[in-house]
C-alpha atoms as a PDB file:
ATOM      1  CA  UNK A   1     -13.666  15.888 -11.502  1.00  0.00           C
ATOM      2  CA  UNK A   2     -11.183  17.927  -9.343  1.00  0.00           C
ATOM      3  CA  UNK A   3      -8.130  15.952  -8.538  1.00  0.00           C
ATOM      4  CA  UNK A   4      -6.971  17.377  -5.147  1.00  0.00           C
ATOM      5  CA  UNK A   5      -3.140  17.915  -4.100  1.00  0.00           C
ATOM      6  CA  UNK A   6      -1.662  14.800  -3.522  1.00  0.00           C
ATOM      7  CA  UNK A   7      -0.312  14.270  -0.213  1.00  0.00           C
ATOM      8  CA  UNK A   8       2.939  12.789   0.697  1.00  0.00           C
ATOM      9  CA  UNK A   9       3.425  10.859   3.732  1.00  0.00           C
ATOM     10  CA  UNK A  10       7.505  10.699   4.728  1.00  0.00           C
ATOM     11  CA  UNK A  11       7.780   8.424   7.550  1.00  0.00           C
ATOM     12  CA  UNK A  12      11.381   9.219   8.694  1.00  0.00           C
ATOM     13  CA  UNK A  13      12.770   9.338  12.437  1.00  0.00           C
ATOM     14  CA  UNK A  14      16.365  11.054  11.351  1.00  0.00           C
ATOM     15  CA  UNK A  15      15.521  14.476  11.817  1.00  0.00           C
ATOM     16  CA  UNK A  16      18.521  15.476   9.055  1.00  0.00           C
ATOM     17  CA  UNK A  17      17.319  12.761   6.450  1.00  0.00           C
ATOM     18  CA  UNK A  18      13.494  14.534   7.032  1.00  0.00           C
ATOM     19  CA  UNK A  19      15.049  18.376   6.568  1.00  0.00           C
ATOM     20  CA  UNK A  20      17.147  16.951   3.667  1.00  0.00           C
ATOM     21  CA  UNK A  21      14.091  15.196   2.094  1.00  0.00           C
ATOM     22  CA  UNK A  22      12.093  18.473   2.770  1.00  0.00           C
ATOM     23  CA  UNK A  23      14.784  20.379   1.127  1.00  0.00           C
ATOM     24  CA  UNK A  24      14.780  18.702  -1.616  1.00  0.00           C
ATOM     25  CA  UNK A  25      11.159  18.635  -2.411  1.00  0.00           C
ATOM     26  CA  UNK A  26      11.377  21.965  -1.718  1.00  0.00           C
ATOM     27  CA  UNK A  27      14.041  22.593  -4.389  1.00  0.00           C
ATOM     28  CA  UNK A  28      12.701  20.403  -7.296  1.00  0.00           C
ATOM     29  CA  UNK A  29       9.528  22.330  -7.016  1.00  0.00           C
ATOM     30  CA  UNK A  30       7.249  19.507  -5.407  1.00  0.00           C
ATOM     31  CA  UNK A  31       4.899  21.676  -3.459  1.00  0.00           C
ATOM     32  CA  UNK A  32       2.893  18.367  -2.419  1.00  0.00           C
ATOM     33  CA  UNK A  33       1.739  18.543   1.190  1.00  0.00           C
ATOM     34  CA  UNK A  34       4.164  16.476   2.694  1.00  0.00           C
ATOM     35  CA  UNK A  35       2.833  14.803   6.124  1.00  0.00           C
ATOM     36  CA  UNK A  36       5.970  13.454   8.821  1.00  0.00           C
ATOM     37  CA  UNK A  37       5.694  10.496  10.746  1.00  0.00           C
ATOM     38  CA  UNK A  38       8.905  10.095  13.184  1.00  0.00           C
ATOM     39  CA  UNK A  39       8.056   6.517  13.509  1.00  0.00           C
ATOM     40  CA  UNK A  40       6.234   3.314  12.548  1.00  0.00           C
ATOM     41  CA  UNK A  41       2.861   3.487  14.965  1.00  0.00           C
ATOM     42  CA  UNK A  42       2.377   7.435  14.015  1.00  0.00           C
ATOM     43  CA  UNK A  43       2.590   6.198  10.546  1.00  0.00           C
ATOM     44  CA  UNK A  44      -0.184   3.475  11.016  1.00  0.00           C
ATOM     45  CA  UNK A  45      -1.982   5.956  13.388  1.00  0.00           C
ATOM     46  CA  UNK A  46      -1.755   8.882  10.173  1.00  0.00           C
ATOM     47  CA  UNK A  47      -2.774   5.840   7.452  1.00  0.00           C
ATOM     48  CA  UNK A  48      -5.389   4.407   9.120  1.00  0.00           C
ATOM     49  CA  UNK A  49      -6.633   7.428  10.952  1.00  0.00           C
ATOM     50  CA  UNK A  50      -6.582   6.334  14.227  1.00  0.00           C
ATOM     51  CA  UNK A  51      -5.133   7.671  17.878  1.00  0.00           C
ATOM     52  CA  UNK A  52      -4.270  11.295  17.470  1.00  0.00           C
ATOM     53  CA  UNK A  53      -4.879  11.379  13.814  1.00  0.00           C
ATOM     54  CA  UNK A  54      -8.724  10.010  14.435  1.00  0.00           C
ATOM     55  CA  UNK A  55     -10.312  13.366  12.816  1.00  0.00           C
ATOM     56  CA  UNK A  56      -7.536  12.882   9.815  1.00  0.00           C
ATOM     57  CA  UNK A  57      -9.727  13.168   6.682  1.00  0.00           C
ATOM     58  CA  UNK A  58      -7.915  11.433   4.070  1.00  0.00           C
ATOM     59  CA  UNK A  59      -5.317   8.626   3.490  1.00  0.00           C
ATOM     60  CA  UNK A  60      -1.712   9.826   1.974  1.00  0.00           C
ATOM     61  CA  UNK A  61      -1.417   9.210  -2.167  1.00  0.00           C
ATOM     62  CA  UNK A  62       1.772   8.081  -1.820  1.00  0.00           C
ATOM     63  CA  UNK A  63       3.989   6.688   1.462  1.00  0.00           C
ATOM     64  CA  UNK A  64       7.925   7.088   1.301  1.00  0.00           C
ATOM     65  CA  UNK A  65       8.685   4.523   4.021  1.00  0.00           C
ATOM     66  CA  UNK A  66      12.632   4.119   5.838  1.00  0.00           C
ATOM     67  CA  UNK A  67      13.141   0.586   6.951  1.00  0.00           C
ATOM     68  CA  UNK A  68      14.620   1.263  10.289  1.00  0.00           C
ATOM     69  CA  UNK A  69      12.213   2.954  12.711  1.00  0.00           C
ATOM     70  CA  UNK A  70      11.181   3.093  16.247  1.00  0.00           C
ATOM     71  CA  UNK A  71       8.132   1.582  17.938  1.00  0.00           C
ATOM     72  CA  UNK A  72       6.952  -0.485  14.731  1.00  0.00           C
ATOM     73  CA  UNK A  73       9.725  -0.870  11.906  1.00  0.00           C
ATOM     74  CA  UNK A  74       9.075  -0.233   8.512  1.00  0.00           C
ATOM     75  CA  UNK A  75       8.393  -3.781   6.881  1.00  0.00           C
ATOM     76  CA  UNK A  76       5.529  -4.017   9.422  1.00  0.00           C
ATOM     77  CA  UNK A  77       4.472  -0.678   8.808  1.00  0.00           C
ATOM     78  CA  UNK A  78       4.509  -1.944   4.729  1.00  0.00           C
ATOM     79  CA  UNK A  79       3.080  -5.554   5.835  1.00  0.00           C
ATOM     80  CA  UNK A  80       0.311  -3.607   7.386  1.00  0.00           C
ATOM     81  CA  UNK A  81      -0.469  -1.401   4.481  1.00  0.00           C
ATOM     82  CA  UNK A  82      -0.197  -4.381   2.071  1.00  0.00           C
ATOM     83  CA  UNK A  83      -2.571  -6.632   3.465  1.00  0.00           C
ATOM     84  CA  UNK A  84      -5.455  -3.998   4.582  1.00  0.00           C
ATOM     85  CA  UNK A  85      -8.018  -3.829   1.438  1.00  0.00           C
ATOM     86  CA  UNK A  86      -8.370  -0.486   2.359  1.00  0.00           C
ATOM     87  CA  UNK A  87      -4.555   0.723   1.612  1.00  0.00           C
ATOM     88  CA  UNK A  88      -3.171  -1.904  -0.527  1.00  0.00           C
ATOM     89  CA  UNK A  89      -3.154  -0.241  -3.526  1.00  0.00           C
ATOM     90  CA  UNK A  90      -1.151   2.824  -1.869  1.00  0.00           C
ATOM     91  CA  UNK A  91       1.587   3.202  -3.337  1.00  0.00           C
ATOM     92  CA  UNK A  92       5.255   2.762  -0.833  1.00  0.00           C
ATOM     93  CA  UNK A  93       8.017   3.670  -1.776  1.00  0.00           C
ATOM     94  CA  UNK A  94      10.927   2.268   0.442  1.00  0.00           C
ATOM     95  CA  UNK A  95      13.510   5.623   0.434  1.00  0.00           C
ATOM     96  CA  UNK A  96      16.443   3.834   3.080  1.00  0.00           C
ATOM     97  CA  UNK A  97      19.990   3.755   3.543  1.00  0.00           C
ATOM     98  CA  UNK A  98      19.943  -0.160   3.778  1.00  0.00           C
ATOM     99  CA  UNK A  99      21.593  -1.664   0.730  1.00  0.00           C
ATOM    100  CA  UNK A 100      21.162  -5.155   2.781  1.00  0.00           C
ATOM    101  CA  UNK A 101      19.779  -7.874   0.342  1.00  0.00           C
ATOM    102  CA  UNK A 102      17.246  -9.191   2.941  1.00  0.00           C
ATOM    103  CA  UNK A 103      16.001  -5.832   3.582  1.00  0.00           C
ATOM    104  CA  UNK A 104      15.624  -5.671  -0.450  1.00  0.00           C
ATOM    105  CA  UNK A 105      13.803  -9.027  -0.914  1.00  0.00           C
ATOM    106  CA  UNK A 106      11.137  -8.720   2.763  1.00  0.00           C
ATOM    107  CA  UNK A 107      10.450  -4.802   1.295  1.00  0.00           C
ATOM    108  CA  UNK A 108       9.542  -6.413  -2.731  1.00  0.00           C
ATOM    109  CA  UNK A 109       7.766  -9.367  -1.356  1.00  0.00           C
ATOM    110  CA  UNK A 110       5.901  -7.340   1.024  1.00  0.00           C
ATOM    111  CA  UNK A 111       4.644  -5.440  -1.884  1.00  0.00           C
ATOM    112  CA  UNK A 112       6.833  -2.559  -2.098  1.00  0.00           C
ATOM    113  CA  UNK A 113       6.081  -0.428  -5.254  1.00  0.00           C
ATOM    114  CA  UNK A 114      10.065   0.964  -5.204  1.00  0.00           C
ATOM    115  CA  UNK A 115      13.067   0.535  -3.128  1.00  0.00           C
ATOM    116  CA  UNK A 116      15.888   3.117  -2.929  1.00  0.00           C
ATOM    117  CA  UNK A 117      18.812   3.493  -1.574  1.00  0.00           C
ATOM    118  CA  UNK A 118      19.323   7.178  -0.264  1.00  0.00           C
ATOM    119  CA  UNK A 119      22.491   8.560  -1.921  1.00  0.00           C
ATOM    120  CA  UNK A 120      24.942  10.455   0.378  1.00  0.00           C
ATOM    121  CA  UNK A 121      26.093  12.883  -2.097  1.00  0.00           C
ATOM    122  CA  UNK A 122      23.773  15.643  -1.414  1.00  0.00           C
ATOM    123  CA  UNK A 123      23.209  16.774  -5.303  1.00  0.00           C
ATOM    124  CA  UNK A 124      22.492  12.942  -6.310  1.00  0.00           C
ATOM    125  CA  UNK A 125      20.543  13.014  -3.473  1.00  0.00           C
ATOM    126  CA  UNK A 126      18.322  16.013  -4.819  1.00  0.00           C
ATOM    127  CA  UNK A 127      18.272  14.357  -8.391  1.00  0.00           C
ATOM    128  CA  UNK A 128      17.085  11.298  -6.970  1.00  0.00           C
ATOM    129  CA  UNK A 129      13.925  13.055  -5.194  1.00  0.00           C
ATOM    130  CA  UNK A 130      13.604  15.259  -8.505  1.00  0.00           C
ATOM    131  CA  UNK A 131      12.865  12.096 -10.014  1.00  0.00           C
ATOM    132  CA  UNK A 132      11.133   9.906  -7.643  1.00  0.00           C
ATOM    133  CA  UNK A 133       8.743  13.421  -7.671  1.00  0.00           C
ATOM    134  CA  UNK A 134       8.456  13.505 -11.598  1.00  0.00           C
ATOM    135  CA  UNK A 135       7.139   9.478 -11.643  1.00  0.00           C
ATOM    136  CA  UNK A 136       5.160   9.124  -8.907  1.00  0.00           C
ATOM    137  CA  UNK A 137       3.468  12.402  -8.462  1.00  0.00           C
ATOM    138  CA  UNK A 138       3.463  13.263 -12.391  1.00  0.00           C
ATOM    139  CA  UNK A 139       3.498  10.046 -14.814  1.00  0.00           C
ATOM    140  CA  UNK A 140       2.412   7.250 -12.684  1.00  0.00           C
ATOM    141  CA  UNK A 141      -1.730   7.101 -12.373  1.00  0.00           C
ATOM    142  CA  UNK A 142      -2.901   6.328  -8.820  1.00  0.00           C
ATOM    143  CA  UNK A 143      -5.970   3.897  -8.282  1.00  0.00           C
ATOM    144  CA  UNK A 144      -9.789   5.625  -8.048  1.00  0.00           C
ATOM    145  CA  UNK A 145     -10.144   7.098  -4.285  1.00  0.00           C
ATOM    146  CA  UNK A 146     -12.157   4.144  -2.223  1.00  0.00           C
ATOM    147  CA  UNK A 147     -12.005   1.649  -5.395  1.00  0.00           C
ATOM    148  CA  UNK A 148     -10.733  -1.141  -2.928  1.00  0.00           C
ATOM    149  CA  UNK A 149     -13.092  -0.770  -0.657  1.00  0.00           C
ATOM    150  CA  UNK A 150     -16.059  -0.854  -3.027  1.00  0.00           C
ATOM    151  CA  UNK A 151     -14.939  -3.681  -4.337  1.00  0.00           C
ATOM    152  CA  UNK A 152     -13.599  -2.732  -7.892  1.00  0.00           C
ATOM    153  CA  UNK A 153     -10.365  -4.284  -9.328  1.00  0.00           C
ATOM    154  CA  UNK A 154     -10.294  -6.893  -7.325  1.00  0.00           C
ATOM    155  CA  UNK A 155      -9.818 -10.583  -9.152  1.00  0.00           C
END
């Protein structure tokens, strides 16, 4: 079987923070498609292909989610993508400037696969994508397209 390019969903309203994650995807070599959503409803809308993204043919592989959004923040945007059979297996991985402890435990008990705290030093910053890259998009093994939905691996 063909494994097709796994695409990247960044769902980021701070149009530096979305040039510097860009950048930096850019510069570790991560030539992923990488899909923007400026805020919490395009997100949902991109996800669960609905409103303008209605004719979007496929879900994201992986979602890096910021906590503090407008229209629908980002622990409903991960509730939402928990909960639904369809995406729950999706791996989210919260990339935010919050070091808050509540933000920490809602994001983990909402089912976040990673939290992160975005460095400000613009080289740690670039390691830290390097790596998040190398795990989730090299190492790490994403669940069969559709296996939720048809019922396998579930208990």
């Amino acid at each position: 079987m063909v494994r097709k390019a796994i695409e990247i969903l960044l769902v980021e309203d701070n149009p530096n923070d979305v040039e510097l994650t860009l950048h930096a995807l850019r510069s570790n070599n991560i030539a992923n498609e990488v899909h923007v959503a400026r805020d919490g409803e395009e997100a949902l809308e991109m996800i669960f292909g609905s409103g303008r993204w209605a004719d979007h043919p496929e879900r994201p592989a992986i979602v890096l989610l910021d906590l503090k959004l407008p229209k629908v923040d980002g622990l409903e945007v991960l509730r939402k993508l928990k909960t639904d059979p369809r995406t729950q297996a999706m791996p989210v991985v919260v990339l935010t400037s919050s070091r808050e402890e509540p933000d920490i435990a809602a994001a983990y008990q909402l089912g976040a696969n990673s939290y992160i705290v975005k460095p400000v030093d613009f080289d740690q910053f670039l390691d830290c994508v390097r790596q998040l890259g190398l795990y989730w998009l090299l190492l790490n093994e994403h669940p069969p397209e559709n296996a939720l939905e048809h019922g396998e691996g579930q208990i």
